[in-house]
Protein backbone atom coordinates (compact mmCIF):
# COMPACT_ATOMS: atom_id res chain seq x y z
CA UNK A 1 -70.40 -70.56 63.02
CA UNK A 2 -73.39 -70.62 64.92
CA UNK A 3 -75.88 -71.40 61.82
CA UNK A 4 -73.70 -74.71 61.09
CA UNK A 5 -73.74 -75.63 64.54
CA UNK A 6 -77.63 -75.04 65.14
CA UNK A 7 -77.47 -76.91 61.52
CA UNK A 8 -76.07 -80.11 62.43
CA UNK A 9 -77.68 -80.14 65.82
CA UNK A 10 -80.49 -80.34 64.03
CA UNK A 11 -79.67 -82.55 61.64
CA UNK A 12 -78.97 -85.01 64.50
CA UNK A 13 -81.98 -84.52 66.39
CA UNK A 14 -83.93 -85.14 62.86
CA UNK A 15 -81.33 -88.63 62.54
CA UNK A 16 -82.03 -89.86 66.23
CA UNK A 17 -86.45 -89.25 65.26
CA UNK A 18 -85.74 -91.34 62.40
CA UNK A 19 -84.22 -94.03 63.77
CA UNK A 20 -86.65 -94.14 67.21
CA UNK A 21 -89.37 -94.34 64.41
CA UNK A 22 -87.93 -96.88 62.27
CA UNK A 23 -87.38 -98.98 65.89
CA UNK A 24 -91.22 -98.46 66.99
CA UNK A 25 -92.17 -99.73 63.69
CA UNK A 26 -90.09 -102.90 64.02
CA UNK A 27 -91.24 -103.86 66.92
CA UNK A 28 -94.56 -102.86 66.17
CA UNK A 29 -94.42 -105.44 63.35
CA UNK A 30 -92.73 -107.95 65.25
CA UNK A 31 -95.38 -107.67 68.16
CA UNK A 32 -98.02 -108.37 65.19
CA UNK A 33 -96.33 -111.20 63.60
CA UNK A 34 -96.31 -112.78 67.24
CA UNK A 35 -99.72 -112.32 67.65
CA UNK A 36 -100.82 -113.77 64.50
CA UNK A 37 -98.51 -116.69 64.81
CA UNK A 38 -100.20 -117.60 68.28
CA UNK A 39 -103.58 -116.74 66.63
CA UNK A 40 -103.07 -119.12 63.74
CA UNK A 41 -101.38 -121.70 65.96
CA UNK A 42 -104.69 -121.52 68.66
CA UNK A 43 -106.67 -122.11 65.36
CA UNK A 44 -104.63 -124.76 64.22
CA UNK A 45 -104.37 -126.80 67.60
């Protein structure tokens, strides 16, 4: 009883690391795709 609950404690913790990565790496990639839009939009103008 206690294994499956230490189990899927940690199975959520591992979920909820995943998906806070996943998020960081979105925006990450959406903060660089903004940059280089205003960076090729300063060139262009």
């Amino acid at each position: 009883m206690h294994l499956k609950k230490s189990k899927s404690e940690f199975i959520t913790t591992n979920q909820s690391f995943v998906w806070f990565g996943t998020r960081s790496e979105t925006s990450y990639k959406t903060q660089l795709r903004s940059v280089i839009l205003s960076r090729l939009e300063f060139v262009l103008l």
